[in-house]
N, C-alpha and C. Protein backbone atom coordinates (compact mmCIF):
# COMPACT_ATOMS: atom_id res chain seq x y z
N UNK A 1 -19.14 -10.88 -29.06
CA UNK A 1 -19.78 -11.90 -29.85
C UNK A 1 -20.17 -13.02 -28.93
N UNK A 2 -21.54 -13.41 -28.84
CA UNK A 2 -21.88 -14.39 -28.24
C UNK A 2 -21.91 -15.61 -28.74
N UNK A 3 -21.68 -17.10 -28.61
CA UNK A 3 -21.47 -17.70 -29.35
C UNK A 3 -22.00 -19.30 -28.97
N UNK A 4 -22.98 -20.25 -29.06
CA UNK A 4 -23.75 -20.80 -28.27
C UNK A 4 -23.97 -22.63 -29.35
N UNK A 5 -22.89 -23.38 -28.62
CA UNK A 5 -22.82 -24.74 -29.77
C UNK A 5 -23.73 -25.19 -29.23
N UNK A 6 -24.64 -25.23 -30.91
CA UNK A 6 -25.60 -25.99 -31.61
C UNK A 6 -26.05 -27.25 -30.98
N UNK A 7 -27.33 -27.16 -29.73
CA UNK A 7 -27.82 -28.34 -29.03
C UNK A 7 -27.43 -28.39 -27.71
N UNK A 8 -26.35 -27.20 -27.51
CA UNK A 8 -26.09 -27.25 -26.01
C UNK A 8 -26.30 -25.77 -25.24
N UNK A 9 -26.52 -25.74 -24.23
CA UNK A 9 -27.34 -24.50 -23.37
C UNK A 9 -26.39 -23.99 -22.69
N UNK A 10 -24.77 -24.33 -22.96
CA UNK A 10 -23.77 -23.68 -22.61
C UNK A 10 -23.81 -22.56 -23.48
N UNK A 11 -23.60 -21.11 -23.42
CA UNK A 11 -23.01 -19.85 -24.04
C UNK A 11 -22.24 -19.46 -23.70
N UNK A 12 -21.16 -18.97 -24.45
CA UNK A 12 -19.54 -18.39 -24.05
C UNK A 12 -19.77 -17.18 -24.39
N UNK A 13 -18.41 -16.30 -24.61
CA UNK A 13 -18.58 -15.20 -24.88
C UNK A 13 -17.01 -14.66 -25.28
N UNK A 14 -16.79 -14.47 -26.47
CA UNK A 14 -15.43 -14.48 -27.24
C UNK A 14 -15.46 -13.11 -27.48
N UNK A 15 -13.95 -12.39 -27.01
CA UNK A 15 -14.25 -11.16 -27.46
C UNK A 15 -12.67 -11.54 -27.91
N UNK A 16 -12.06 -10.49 -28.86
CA UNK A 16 -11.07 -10.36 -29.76
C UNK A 16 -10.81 -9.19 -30.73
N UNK A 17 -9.44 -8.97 -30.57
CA UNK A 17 -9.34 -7.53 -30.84
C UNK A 17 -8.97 -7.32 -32.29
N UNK A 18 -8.69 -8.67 -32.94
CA UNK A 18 -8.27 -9.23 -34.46
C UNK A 18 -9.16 -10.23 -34.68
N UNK A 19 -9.54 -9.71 -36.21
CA UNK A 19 -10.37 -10.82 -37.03
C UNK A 19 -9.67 -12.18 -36.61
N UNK A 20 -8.26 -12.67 -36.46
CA UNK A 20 -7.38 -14.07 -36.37
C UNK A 20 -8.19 -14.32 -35.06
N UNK A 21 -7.98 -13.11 -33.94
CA UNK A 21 -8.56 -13.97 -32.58
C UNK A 21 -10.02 -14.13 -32.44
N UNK A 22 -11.21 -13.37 -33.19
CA UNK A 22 -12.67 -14.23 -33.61
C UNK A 22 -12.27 -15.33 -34.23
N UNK A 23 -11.98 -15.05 -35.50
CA UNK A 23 -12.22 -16.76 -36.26
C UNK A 23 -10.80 -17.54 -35.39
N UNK A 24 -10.00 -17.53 -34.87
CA UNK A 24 -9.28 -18.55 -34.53
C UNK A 24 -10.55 -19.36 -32.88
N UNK A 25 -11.43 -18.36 -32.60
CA UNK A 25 -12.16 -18.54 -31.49
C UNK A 25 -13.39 -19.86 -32.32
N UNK A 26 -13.95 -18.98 -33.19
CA UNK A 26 -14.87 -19.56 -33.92
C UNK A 26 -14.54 -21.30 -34.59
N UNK A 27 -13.32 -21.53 -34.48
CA UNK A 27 -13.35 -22.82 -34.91
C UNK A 27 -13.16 -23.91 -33.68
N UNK A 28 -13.30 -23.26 -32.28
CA UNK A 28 -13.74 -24.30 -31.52
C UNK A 28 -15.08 -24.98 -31.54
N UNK A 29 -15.69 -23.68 -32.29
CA UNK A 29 -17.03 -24.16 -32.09
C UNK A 29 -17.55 -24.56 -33.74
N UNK A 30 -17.11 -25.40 -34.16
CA UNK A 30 -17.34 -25.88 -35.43
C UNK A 30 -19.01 -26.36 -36.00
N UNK A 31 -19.38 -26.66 -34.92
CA UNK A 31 -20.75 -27.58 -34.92
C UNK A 31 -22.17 -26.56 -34.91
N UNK A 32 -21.83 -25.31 -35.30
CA UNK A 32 -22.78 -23.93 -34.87
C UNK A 32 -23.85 -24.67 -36.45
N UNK A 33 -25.29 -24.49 -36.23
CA UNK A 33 -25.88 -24.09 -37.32
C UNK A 33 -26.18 -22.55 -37.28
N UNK A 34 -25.91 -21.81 -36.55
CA UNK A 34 -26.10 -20.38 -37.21
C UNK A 34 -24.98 -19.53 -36.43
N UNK A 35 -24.11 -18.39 -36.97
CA UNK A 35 -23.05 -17.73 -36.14
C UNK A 35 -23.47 -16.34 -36.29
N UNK A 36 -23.32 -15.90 -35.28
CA UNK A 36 -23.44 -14.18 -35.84
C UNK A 36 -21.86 -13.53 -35.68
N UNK A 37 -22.10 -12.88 -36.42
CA UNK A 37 -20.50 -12.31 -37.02
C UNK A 37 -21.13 -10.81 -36.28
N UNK A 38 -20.62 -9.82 -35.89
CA UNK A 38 -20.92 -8.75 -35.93
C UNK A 38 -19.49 -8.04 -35.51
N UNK A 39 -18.96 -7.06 -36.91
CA UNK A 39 -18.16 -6.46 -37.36
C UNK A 39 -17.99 -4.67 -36.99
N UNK A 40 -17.60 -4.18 -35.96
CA UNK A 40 -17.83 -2.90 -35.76
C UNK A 40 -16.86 -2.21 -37.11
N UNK A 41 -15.73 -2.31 -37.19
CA UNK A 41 -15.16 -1.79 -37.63
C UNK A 41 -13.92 -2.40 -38.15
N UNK A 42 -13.96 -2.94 -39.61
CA UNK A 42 -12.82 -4.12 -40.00
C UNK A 42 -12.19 -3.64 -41.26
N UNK A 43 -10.92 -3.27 -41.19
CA UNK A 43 -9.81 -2.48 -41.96
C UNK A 43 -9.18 -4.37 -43.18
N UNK A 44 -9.19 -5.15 -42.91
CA UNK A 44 -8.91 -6.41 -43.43
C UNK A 44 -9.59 -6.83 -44.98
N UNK A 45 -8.67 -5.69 -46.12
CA UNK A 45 -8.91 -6.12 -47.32
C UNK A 45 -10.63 -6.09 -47.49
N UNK A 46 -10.86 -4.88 -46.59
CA UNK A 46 -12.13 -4.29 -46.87
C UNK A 46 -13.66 -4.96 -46.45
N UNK A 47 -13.09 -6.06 -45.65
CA UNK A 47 -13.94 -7.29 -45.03
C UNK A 47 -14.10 -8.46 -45.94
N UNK A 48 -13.38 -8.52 -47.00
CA UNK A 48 -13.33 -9.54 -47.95
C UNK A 48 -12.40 -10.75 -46.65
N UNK A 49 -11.69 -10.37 -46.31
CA UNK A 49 -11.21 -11.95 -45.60
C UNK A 49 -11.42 -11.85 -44.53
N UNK A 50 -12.67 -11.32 -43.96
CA UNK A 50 -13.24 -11.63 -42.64
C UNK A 50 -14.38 -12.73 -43.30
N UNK A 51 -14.81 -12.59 -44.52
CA UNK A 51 -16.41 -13.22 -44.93
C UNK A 51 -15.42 -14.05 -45.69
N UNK A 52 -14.35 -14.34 -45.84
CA UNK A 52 -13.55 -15.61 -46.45
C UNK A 52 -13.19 -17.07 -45.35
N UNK A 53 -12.90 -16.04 -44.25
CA UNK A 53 -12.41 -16.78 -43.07
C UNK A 53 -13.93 -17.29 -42.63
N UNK A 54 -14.64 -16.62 -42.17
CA UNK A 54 -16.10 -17.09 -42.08
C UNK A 54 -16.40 -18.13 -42.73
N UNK A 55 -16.63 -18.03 -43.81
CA UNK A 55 -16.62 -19.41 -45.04
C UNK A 55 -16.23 -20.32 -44.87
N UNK A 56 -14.80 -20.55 -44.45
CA UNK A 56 -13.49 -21.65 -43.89
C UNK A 56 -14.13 -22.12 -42.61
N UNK A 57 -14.53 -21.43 -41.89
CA UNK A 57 -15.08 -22.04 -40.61
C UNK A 57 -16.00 -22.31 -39.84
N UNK A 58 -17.23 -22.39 -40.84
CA UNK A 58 -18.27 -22.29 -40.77
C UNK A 58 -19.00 -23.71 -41.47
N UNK A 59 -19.23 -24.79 -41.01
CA UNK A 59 -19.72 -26.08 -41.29
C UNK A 59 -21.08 -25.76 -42.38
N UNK A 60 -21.09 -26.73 -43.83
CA UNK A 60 -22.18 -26.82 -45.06
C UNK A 60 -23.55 -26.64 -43.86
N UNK A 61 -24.28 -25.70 -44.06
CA UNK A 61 -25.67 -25.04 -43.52
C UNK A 61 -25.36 -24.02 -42.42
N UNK A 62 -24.66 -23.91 -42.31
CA UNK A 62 -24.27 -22.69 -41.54
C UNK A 62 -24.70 -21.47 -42.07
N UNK A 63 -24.92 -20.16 -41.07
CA UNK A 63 -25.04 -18.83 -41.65
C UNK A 63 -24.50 -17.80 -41.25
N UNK A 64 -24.26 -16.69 -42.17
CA UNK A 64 -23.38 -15.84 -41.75
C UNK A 64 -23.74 -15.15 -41.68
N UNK A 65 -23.81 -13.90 -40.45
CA UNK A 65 -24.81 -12.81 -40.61
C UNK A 65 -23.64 -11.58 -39.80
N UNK A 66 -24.20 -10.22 -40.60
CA UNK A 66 -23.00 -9.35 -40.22
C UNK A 66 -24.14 -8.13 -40.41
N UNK A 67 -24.02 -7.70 -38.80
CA UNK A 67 -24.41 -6.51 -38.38
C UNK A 67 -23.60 -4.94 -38.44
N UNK A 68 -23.78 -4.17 -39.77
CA UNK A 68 -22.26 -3.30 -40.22
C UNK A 68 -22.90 -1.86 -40.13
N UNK A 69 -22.98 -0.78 -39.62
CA UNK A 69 -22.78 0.24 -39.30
C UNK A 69 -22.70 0.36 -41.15
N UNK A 70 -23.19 1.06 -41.80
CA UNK A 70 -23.60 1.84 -43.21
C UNK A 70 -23.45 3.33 -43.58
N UNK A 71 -24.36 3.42 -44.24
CA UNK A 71 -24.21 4.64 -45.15
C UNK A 71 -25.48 5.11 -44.99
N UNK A 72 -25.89 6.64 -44.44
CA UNK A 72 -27.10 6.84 -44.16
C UNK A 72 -27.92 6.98 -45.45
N UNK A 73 -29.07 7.08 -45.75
CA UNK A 73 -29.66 7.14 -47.07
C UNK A 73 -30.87 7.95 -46.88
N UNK A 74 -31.11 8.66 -45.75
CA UNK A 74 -31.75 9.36 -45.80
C UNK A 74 -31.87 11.14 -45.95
N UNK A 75 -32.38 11.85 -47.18
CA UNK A 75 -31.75 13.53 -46.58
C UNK A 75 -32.45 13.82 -45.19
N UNK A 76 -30.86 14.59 -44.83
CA UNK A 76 -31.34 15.32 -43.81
C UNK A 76 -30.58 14.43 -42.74
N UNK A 77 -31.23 13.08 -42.31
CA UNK A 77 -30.58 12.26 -41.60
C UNK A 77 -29.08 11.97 -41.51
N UNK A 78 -28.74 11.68 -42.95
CA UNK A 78 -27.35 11.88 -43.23
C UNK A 78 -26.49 12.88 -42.48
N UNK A 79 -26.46 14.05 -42.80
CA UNK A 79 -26.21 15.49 -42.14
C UNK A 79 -25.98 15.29 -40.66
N UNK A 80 -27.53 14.88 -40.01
CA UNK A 80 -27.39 15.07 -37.89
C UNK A 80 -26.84 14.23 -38.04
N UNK A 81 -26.61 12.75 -38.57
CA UNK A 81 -25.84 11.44 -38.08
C UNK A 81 -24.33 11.80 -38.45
N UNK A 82 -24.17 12.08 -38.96
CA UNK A 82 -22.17 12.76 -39.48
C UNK A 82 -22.21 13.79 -38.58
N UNK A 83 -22.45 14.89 -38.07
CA UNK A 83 -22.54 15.79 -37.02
C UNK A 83 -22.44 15.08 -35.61
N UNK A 84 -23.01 14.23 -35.27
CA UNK A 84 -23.51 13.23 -34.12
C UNK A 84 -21.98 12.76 -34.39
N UNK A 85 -22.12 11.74 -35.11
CA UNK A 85 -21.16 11.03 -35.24
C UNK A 85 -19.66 11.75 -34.80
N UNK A 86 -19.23 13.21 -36.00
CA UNK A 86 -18.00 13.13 -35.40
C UNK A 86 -17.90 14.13 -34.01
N UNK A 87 -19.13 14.69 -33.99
CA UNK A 87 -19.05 15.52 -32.63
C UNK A 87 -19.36 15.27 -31.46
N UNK A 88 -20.51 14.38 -31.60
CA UNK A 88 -20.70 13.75 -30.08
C UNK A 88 -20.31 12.44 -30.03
N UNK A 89 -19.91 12.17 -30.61
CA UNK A 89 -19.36 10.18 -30.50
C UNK A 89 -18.04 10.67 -29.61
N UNK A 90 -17.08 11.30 -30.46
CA UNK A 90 -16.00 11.47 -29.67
C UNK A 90 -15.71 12.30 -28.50
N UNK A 91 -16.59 13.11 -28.09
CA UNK A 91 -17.00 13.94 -26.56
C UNK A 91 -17.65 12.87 -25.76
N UNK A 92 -18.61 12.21 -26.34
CA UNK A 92 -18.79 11.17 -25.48
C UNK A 92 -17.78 10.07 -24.95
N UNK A 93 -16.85 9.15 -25.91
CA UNK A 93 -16.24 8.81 -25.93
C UNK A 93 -14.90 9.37 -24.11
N UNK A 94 -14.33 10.56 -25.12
CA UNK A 94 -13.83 11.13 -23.97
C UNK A 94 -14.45 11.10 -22.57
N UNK A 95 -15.68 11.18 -22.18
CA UNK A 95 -16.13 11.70 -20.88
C UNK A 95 -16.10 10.15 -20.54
N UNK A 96 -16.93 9.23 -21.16
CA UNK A 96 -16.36 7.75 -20.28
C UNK A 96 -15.47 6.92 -20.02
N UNK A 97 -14.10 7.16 -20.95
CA UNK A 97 -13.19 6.58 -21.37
C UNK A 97 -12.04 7.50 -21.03
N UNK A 98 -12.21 8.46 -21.01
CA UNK A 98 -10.50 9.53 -21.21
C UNK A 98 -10.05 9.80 -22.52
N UNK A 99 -10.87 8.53 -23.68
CA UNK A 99 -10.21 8.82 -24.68
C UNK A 99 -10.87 9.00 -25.81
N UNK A 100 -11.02 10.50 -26.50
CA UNK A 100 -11.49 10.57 -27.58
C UNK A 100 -11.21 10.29 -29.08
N UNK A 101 -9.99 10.26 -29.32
CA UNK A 101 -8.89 9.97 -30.20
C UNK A 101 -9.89 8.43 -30.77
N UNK A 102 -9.61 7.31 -29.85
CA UNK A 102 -10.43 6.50 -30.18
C UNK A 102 -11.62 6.28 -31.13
N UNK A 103 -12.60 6.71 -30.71
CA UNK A 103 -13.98 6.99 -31.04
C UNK A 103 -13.85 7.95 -32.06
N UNK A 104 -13.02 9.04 -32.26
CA UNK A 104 -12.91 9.57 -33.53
C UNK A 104 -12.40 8.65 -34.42
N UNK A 105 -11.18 7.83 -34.24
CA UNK A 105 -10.92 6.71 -35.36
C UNK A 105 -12.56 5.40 -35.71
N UNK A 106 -12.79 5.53 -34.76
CA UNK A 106 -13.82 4.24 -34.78
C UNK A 106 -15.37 4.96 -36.11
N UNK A 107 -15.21 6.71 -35.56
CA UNK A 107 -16.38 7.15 -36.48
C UNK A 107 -15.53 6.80 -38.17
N UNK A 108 -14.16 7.01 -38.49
CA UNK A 108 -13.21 7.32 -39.32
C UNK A 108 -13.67 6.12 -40.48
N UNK A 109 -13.69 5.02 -39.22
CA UNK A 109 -13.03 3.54 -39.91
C UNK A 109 -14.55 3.11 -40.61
N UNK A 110 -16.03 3.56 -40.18
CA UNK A 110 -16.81 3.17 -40.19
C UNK A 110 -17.38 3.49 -41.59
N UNK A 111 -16.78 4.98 -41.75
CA UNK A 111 -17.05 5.54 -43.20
C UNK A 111 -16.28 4.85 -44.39
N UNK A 112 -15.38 4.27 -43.91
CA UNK A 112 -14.42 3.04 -44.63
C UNK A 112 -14.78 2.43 -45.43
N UNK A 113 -15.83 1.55 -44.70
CA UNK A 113 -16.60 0.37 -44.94
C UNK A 113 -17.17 0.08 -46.13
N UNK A 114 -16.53 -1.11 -46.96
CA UNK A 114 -17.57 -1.47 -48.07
C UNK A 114 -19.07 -1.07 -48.07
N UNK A 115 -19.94 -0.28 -49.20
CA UNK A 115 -20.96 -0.02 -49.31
C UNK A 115 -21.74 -1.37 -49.12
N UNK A 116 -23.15 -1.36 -48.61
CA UNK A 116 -23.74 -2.39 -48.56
C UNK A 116 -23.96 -3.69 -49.87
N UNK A 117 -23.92 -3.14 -51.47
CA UNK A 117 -24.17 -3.49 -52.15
C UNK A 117 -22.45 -4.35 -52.71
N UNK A 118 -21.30 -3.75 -52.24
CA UNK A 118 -20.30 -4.41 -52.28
C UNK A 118 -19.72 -5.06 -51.60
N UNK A 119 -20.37 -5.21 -50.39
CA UNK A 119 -20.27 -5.87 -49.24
C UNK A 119 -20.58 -7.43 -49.32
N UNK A 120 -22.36 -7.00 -50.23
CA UNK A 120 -22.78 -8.38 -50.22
C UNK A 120 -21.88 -8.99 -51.12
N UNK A 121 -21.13 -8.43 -52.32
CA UNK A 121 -20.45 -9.55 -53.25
C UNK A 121 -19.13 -9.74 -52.99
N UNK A 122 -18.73 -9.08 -51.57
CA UNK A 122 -17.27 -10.12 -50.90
C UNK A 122 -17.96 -10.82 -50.22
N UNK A 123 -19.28 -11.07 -49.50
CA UNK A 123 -19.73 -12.31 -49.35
C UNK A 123 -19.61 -13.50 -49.93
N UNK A 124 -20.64 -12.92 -51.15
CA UNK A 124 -20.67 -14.19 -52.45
C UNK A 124 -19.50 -14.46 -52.69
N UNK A 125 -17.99 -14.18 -53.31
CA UNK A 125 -17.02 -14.27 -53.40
C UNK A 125 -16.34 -15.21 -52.67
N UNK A 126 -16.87 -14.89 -51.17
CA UNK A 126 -15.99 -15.83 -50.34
C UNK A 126 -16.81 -17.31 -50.56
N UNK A 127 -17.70 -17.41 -51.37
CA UNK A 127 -17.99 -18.41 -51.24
C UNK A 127 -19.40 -18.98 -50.81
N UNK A 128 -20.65 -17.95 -49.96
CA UNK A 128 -21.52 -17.75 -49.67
C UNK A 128 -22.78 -17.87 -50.56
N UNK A 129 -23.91 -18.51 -50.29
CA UNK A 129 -25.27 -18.88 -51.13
C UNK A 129 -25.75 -17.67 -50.64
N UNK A 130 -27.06 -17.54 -51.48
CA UNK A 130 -27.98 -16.97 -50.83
C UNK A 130 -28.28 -15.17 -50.00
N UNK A 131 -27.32 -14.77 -50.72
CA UNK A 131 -26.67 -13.43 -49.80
C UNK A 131 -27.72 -12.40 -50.45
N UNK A 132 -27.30 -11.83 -49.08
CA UNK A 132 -28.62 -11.04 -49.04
C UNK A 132 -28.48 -9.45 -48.22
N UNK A 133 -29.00 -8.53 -48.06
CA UNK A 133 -28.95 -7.11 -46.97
C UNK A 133 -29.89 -6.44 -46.96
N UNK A 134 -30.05 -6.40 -45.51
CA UNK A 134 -31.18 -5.39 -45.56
C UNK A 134 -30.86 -4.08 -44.73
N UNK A 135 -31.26 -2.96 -45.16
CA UNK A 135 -30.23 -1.60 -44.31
C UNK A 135 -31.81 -1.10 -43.64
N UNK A 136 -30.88 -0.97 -42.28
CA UNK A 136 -31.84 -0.66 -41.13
C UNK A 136 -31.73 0.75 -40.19
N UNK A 137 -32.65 1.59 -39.92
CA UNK A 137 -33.07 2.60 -39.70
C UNK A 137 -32.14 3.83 -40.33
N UNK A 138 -32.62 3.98 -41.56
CA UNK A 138 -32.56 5.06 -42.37
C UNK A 138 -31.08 4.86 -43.07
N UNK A 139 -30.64 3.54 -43.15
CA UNK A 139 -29.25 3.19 -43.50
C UNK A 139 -28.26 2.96 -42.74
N UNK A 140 -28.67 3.81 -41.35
CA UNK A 140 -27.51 3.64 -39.94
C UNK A 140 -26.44 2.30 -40.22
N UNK A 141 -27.30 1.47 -40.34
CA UNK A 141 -26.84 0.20 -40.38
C UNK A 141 -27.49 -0.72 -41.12
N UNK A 142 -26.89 -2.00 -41.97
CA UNK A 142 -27.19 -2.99 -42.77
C UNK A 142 -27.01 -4.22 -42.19
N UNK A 143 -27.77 -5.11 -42.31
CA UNK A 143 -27.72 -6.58 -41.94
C UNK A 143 -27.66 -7.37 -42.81
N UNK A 144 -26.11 -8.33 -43.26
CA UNK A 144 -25.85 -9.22 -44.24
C UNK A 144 -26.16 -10.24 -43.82
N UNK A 145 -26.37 -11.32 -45.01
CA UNK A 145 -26.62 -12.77 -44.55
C UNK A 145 -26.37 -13.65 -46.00
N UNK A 146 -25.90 -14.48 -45.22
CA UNK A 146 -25.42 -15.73 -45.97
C UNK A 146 -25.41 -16.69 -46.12
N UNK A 147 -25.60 -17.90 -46.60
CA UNK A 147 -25.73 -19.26 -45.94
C UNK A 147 -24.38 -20.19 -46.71
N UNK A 148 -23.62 -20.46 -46.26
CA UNK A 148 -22.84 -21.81 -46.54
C UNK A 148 -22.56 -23.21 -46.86
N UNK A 149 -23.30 -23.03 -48.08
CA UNK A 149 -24.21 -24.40 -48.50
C UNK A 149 -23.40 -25.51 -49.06
């Protein structure tokens, strides 16, 4: 997550292996008018208190935007991307890493994931204006957004 306070040409770069160590990162930088959230894979009450915590720390005009790995929606596509997914993600995985185990949980966790359409209303829930998604190339993935008004 790149992360770049609002008016200054300093950029950091916060990485964290728990939702606590993003948002405990994210409230140094209080003064953001826009944050990007981007969520590979979040087991935490279904991402309802990742887009709660977001809310909490995210200053009135702020926005929340969450780049989430989806639900394919296309026939046919569906099919090679679940094939891909659990067969070559985790062979790949293995050959750069040693570890496939991994990358098989990571395809696991992804199918997890609040549907896009329930996604957006643990947004709203947490508190969020304006929410919104748009699912991008053939469903692969959805882009939420929010504003904190």
């Amino acid at each position: 997550m790149r992360l770049c306070r609002f008016g200054d040409s300093r950029l950091g770069l916060v990485e964290g292996r728990k939702v606590r160590d993003v948002t405990a990162a994210l409230e140094v930088f209080l003064d953001f008018r826009e944050v990007v959230y981007v969520v590979l894979h979040l087991s935490c009450d279904g991402g309802w208190r990742c887009a709660a915590r977001a809310s909490r720390v995210l200053r009135p005009g702020s926005r929340f935007l969450c780049l989430e790995f989806s639900t394919v929606d296309v026939p046919g596509l569906d099919r090679l991307y679940d094939m891909f997914s659990f067969k070559v993600i985790p062979q790949l995985g293995k050959a750069v890493t040693g570890d496939a185990e991994s990358y098989r949980y990571l395809v696991e966790s992804i199918r997890k994931f609040p549907k896009p359409n329930a996604f957006a209303e643990m947004i709203r829930a947490a508190g969020f204006s304006r929410v919104n998604h748009q699912t991008l190339s053939g469903g692969i993935v959805a882009l939420h957004s929010g504003w904190r008004l």
